[in-house]
PDB file of N, CA and C in Angstrom:
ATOM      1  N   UNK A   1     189.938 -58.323  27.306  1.00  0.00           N
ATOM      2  CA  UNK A   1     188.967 -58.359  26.222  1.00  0.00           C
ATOM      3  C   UNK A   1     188.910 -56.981  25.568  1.00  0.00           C
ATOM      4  N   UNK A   2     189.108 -56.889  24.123  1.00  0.00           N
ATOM      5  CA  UNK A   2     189.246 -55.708  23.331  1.00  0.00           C
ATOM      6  C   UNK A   2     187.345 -55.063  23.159  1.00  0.00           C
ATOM      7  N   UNK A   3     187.659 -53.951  22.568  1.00  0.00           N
ATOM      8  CA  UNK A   3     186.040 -53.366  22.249  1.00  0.00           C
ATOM      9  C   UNK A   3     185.586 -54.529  21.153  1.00  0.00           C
ATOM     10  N   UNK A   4     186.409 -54.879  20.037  1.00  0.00           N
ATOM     11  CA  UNK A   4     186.445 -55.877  18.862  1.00  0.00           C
ATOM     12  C   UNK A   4     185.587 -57.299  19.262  1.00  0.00           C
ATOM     13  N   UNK A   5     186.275 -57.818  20.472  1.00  0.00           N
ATOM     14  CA  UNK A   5     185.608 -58.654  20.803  1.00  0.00           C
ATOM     15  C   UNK A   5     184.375 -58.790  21.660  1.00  0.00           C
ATOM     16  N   UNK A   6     184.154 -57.538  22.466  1.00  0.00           N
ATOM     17  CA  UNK A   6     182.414 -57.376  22.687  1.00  0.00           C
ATOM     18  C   UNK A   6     181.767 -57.230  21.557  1.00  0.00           C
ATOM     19  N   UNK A   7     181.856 -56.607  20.538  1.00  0.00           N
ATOM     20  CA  UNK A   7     181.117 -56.414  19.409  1.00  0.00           C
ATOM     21  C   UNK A   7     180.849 -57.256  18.712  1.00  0.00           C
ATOM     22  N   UNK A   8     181.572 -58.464  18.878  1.00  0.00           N
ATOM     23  CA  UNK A   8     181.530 -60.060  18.006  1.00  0.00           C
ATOM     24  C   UNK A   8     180.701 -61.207  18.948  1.00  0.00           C
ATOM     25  N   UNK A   9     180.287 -60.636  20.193  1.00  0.00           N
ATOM     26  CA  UNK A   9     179.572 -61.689  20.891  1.00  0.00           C
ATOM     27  C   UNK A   9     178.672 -62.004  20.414  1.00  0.00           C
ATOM     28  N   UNK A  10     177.970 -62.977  20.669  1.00  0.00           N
ATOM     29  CA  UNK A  10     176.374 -63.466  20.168  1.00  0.00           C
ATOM     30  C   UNK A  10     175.197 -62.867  21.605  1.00  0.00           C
ATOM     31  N   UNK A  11     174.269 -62.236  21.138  1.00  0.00           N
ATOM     32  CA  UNK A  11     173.795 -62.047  22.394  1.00  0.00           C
ATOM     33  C   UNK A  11     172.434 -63.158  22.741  1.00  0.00           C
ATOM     34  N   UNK A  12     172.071 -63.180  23.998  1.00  0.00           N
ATOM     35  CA  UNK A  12     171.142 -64.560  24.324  1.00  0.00           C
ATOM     36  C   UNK A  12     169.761 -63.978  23.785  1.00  0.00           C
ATOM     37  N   UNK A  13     169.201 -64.877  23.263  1.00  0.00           N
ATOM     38  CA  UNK A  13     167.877 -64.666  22.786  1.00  0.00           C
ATOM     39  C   UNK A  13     166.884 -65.554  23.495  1.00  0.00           C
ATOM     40  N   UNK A  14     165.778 -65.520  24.256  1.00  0.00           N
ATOM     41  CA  UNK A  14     164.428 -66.467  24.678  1.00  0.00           C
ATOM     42  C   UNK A  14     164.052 -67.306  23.243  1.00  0.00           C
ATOM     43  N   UNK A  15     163.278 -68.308  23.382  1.00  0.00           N
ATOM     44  CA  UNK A  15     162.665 -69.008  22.153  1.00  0.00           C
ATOM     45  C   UNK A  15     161.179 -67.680  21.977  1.00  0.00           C
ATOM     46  N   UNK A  16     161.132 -67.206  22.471  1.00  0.00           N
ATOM     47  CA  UNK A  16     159.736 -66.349  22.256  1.00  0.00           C
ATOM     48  C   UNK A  16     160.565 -65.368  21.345  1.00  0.00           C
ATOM     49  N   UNK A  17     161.256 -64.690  21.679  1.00  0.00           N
ATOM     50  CA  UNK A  17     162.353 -63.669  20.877  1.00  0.00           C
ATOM     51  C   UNK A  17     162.663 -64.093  19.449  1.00  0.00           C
ATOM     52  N   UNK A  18     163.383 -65.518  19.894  1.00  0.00           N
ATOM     53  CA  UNK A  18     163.635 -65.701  18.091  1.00  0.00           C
ATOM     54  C   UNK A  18     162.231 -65.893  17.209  1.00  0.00           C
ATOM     55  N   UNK A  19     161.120 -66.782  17.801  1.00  0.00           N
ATOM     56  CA  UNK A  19     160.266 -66.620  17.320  1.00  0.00           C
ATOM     57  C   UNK A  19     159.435 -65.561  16.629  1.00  0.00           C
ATOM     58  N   UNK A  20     159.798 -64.413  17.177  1.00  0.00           N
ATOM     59  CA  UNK A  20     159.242 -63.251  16.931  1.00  0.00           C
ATOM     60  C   UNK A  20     159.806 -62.324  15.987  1.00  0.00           C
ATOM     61  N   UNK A  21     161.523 -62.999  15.664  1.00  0.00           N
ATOM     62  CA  UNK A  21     162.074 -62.230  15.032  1.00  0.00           C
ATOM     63  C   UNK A  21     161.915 -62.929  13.615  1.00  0.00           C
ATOM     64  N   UNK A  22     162.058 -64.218  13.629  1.00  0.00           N
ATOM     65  CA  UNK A  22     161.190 -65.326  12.496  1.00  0.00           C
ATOM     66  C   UNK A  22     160.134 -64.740  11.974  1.00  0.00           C
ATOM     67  N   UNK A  23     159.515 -64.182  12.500  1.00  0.00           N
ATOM     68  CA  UNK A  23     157.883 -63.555  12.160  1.00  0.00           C
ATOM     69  C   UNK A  23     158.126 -62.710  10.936  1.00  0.00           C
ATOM     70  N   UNK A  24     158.917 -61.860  12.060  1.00  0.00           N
ATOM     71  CA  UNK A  24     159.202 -60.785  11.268  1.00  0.00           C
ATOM     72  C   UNK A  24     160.157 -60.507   9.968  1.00  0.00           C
ATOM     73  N   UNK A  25     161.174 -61.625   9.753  1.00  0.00           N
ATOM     74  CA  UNK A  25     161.624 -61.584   8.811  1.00  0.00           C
ATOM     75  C   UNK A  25     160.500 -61.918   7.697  1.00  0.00           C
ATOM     76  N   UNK A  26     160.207 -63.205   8.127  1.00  0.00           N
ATOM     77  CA  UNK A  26     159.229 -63.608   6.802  1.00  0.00           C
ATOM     78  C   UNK A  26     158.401 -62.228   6.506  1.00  0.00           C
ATOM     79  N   UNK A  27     157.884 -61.083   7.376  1.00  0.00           N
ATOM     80  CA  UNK A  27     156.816 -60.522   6.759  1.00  0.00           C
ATOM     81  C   UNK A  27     157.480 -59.301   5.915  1.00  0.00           C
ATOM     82  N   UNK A  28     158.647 -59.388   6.367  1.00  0.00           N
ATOM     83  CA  UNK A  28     159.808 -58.618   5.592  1.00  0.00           C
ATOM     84  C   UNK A  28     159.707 -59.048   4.176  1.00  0.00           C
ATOM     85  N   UNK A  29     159.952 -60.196   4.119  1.00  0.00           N
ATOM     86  CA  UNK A  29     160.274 -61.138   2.621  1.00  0.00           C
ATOM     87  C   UNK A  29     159.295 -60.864   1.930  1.00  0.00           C
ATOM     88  N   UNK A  30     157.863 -61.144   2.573  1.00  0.00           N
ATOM     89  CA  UNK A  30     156.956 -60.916   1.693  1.00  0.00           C
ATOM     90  C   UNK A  30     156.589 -59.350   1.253  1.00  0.00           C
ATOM     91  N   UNK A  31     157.257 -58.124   1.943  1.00  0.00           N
ATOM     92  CA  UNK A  31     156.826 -57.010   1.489  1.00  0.00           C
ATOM     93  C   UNK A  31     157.479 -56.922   0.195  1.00  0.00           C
ATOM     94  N   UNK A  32     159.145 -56.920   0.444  1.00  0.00           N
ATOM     95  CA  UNK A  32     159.831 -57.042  -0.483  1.00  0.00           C
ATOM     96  C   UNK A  32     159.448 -57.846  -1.395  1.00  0.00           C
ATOM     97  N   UNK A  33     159.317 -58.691  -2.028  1.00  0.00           N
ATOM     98  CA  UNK A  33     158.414 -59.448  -2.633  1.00  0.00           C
ATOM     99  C   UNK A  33     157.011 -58.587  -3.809  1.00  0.00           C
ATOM    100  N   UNK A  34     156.107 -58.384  -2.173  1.00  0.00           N
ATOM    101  CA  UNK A  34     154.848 -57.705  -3.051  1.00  0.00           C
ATOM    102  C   UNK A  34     155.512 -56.337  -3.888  1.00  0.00           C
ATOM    103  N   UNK A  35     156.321 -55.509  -3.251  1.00  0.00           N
ATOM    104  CA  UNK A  35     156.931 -54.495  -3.596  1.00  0.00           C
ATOM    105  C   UNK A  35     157.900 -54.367  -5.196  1.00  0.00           C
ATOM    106  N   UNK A  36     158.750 -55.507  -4.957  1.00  0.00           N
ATOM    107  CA  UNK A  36     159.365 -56.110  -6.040  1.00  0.00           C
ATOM    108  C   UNK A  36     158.884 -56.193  -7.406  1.00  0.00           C
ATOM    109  N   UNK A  37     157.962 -57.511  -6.954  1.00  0.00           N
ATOM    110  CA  UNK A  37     157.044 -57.653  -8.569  1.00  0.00           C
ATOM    111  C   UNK A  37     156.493 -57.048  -9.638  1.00  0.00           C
ATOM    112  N   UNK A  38     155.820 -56.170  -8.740  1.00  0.00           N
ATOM    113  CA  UNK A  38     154.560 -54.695  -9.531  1.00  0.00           C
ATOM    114  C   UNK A  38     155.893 -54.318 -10.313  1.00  0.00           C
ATOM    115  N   UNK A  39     156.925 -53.603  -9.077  1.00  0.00           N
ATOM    116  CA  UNK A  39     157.449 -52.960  -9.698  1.00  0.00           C
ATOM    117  C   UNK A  39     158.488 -52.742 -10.794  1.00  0.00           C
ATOM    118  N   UNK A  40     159.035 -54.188 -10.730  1.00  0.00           N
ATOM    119  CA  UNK A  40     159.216 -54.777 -12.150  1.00  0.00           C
ATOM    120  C   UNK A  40     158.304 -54.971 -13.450  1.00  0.00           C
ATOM    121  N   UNK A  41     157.505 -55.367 -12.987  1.00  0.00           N
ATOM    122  CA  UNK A  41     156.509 -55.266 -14.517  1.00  0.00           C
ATOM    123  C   UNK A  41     156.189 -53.410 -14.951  1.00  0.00           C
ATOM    124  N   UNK A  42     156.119 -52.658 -14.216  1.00  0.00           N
ATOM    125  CA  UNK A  42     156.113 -51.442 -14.485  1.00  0.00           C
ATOM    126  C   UNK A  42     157.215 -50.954 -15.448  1.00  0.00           C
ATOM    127  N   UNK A  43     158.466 -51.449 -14.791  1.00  0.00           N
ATOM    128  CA  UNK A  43     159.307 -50.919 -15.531  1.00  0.00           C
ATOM    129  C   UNK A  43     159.515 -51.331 -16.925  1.00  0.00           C
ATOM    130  N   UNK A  44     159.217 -53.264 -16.694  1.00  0.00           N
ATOM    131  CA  UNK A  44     159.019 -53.438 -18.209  1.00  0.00           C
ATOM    132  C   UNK A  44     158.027 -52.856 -19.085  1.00  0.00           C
ATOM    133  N   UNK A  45     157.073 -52.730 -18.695  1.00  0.00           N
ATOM    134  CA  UNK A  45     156.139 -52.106 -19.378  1.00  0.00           C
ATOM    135  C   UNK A  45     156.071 -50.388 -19.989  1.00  0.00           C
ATOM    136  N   UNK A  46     156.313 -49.693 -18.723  1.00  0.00           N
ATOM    137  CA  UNK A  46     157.422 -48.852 -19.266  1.00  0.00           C
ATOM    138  C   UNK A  46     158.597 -48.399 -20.062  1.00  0.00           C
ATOM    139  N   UNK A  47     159.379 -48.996 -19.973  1.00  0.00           N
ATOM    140  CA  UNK A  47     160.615 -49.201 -20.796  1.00  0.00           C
ATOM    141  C   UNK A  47     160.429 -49.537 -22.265  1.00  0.00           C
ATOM    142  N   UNK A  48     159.060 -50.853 -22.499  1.00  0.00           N
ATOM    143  CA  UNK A  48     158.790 -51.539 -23.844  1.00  0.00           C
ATOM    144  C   UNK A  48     158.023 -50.577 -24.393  1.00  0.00           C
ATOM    145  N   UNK A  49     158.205 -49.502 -24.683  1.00  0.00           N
ATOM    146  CA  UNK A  49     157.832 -48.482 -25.860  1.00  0.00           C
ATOM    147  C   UNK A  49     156.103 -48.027 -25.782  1.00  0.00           C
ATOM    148  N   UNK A  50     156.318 -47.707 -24.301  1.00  0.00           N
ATOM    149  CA  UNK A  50     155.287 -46.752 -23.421  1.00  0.00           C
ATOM    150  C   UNK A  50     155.620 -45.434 -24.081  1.00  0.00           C
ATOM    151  N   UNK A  51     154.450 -44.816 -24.445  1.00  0.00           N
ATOM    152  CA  UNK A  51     154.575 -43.035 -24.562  1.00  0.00           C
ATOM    153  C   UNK A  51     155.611 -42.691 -23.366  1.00  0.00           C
ATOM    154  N   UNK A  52     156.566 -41.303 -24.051  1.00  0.00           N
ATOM    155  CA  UNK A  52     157.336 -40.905 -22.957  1.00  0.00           C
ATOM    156  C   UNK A  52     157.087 -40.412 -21.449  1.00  0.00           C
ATOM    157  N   UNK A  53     155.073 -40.386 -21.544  1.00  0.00           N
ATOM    158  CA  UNK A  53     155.035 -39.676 -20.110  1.00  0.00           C
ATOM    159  C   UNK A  53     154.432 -40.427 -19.202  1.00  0.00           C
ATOM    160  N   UNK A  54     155.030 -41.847 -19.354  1.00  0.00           N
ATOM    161  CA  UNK A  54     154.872 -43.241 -18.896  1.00  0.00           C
ATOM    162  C   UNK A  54     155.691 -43.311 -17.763  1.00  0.00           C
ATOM    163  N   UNK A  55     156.787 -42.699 -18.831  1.00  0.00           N
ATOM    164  CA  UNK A  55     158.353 -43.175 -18.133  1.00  0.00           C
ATOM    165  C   UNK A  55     158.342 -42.388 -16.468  1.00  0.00           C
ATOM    166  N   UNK A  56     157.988 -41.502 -16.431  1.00  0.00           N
ATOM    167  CA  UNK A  56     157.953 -40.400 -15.201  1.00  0.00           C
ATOM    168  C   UNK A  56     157.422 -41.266 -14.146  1.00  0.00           C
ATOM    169  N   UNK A  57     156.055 -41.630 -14.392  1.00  0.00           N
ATOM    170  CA  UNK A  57     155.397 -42.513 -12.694  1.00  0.00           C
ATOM    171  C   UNK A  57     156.311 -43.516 -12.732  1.00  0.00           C
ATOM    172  N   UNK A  58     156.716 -44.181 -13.898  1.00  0.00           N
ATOM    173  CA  UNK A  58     157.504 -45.552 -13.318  1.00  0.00           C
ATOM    174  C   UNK A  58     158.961 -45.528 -12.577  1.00  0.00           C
ATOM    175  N   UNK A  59     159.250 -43.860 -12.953  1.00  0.00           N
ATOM    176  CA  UNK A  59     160.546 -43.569 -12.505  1.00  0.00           C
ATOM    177  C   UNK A  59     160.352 -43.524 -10.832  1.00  0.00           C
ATOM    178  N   UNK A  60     159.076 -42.678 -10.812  1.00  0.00           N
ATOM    179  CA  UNK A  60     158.893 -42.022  -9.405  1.00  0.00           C
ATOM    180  C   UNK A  60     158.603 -43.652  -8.983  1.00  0.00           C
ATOM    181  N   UNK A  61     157.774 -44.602  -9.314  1.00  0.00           N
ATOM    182  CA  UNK A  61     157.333 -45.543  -8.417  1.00  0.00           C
ATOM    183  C   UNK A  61     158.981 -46.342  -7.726  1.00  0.00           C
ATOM    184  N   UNK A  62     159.554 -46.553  -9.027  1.00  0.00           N
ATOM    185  CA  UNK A  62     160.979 -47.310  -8.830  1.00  0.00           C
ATOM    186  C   UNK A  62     161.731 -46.502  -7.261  1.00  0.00           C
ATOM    187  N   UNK A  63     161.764 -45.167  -7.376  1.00  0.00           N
ATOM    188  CA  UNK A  63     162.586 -44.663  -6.669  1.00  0.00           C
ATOM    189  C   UNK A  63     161.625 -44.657  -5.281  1.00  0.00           C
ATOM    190  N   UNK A  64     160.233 -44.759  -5.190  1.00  0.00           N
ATOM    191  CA  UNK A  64     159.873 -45.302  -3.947  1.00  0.00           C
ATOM    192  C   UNK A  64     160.229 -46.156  -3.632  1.00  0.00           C
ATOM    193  N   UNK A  65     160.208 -46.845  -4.603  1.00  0.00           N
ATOM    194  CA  UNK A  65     160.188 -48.651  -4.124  1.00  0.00           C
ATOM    195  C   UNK A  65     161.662 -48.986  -3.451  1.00  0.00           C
ATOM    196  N   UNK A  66     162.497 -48.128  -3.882  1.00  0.00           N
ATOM    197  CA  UNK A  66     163.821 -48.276  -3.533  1.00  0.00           C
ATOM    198  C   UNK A  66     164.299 -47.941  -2.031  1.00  0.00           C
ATOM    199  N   UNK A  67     163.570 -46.771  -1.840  1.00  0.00           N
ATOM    200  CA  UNK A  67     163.292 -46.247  -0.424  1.00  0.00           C
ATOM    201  C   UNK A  67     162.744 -46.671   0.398  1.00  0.00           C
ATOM    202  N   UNK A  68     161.668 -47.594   0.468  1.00  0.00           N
ATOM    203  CA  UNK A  68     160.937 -48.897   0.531  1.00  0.00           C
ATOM    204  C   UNK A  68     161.870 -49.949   1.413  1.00  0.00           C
ATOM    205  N   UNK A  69     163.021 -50.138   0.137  1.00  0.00           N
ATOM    206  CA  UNK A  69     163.957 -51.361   0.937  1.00  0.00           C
ATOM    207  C   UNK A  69     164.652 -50.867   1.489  1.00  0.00           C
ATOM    208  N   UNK A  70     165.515 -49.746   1.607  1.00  0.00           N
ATOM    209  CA  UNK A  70     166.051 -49.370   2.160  1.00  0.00           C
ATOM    210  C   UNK A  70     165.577 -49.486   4.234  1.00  0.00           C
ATOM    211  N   UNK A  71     164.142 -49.138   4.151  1.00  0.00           N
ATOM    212  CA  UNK A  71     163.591 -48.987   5.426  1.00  0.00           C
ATOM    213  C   UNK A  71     163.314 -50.775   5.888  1.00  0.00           C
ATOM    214  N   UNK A  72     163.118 -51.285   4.885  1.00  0.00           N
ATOM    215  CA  UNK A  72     162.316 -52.899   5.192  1.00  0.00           C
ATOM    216  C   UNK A  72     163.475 -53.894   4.930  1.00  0.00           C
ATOM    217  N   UNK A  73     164.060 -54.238   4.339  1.00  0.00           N
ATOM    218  CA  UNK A  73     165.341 -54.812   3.989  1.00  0.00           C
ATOM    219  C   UNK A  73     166.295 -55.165   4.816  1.00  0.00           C
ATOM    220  N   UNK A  74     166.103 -54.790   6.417  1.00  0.00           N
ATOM    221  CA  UNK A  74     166.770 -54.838   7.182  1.00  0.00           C
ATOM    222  C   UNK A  74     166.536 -56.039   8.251  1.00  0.00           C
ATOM    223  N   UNK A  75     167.755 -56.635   9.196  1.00  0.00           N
ATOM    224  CA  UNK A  75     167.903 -57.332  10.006  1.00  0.00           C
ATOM    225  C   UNK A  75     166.635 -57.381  11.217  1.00  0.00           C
ATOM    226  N   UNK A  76     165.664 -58.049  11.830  1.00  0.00           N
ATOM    227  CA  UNK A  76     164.500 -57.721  12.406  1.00  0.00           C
ATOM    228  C   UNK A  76     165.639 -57.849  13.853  1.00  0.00           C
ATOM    229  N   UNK A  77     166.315 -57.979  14.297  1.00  0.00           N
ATOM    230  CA  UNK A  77     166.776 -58.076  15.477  1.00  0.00           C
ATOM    231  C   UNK A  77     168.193 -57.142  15.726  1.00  0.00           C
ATOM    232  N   UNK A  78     168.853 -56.809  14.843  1.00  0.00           N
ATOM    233  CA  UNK A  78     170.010 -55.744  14.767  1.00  0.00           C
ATOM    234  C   UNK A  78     169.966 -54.617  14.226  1.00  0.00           C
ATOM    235  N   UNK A  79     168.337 -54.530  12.898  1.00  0.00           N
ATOM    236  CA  UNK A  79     168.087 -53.467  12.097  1.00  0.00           C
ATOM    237  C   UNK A  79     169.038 -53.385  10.956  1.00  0.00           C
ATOM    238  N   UNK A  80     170.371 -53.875  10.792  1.00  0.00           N
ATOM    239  CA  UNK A  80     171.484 -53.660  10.286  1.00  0.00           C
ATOM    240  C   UNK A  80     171.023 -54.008   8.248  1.00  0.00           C
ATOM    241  N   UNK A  81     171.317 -53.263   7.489  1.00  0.00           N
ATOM    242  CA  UNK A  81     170.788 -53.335   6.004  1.00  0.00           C
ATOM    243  C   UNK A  81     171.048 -55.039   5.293  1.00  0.00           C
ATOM    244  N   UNK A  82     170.755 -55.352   4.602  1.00  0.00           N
ATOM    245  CA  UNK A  82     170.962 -56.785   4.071  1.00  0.00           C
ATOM    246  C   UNK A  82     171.666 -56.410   2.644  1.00  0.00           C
ATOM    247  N   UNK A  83     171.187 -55.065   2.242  1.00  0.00           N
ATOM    248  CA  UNK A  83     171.071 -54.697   0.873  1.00  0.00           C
ATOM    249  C   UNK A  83     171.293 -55.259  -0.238  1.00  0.00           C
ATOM    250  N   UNK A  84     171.652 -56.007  -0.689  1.00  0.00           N
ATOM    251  CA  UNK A  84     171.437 -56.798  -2.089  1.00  0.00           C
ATOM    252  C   UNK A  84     171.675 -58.511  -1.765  1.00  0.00           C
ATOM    253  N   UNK A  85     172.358 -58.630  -0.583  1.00  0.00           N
ATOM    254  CA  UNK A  85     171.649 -60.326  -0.452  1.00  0.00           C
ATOM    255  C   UNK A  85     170.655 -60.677  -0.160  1.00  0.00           C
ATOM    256  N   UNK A  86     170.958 -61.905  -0.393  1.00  0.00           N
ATOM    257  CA  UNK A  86     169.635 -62.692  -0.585  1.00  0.00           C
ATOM    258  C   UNK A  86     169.997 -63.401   0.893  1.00  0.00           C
ATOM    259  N   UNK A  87     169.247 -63.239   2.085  1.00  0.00           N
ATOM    260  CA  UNK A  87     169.126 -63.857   3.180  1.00  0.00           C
ATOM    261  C   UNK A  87     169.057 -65.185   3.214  1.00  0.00           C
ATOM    262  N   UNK A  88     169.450 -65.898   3.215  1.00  0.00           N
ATOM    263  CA  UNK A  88     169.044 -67.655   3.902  1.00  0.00           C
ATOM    264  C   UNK A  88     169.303 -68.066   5.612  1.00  0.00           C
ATOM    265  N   UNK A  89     168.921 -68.142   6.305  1.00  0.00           N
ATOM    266  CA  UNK A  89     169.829 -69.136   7.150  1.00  0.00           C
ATOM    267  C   UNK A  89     169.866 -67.966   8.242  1.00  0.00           C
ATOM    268  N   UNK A  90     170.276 -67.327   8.459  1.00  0.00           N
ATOM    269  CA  UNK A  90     170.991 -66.020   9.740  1.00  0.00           C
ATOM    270  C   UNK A  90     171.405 -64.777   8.825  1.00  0.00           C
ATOM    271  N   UNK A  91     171.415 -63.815  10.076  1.00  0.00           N
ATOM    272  CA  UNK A  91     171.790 -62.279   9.937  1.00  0.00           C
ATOM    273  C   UNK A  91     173.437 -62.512   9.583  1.00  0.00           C
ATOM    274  N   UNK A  92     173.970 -61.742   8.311  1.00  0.00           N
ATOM    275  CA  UNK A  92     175.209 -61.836   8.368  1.00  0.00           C
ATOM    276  C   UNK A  92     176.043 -61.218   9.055  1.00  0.00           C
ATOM    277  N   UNK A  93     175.466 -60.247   9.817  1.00  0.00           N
ATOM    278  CA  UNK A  93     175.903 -58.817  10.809  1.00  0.00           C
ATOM    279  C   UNK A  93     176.053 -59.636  12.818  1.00  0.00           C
ATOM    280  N   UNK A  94     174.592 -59.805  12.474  1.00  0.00           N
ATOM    281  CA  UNK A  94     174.321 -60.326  13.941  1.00  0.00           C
ATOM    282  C   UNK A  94     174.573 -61.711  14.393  1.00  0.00           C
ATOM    283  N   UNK A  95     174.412 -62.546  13.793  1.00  0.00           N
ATOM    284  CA  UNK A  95     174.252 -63.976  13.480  1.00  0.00           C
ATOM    285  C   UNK A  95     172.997 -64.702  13.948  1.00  0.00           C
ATOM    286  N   UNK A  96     172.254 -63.702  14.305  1.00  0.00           N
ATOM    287  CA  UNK A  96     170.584 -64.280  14.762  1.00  0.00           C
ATOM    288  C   UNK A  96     169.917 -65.477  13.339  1.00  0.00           C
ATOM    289  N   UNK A  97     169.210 -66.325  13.982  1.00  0.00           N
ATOM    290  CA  UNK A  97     168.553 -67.399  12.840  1.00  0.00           C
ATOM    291  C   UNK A  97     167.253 -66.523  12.501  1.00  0.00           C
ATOM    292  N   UNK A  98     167.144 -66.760  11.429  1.00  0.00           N
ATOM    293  CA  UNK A  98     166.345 -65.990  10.708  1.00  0.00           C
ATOM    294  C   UNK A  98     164.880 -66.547  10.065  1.00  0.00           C
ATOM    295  N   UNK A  99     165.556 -68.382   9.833  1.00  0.00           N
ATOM    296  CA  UNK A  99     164.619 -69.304   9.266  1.00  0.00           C
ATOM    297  C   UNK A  99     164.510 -70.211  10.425  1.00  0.00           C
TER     298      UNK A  99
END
């Protein structure tokens, strides 16, 4: 057995475990989410012909918000980044169920 193929195992999870990691995705979704929204309308609102010293907080909020996913955006059981998919179904890294 190569290093390649320990690294591709599935590891055993309890039903309390996945449950917990279920939890936690969803509360993931919803940060991203609350996080998301605002901060889209900011930018539109910003962007749609806000005085120029508009543009500055919405810049700074965006680039929190970004830093934001970076920390939250992630796999609740491997940690591993998701970064621009859209999750359904399992970790694409780990293969843990997610829903």
């Amino acid at each position: 057995m190569s290093s390649d193929d320990i690294d591709t195992l599935p590891i055993k999870r309890g039903p309390a475990e996945l449950a917990d990691i279920k939890a936690e995705f969803r509360k993931r979704q919803w940060r991203r989410l609350l996080v998301l929204v605002p901060m889209v309308l900011l930018v539109v609102v910003g962007i749609g012909g806000a005085a120029p010293w508009v543009l500055y907080p919405v810049a700074a909020i965006s680039i929190v918000a970004s830093v934001f996913a970076l920390f939250n955006w992630r796999c609740p059981a491997c940690e591993n980044l998701f970064g621009k998919q859209n999750v359904r179904g399992k970790c694409p890294h780990c293969g843990v169920e997610l829903e």
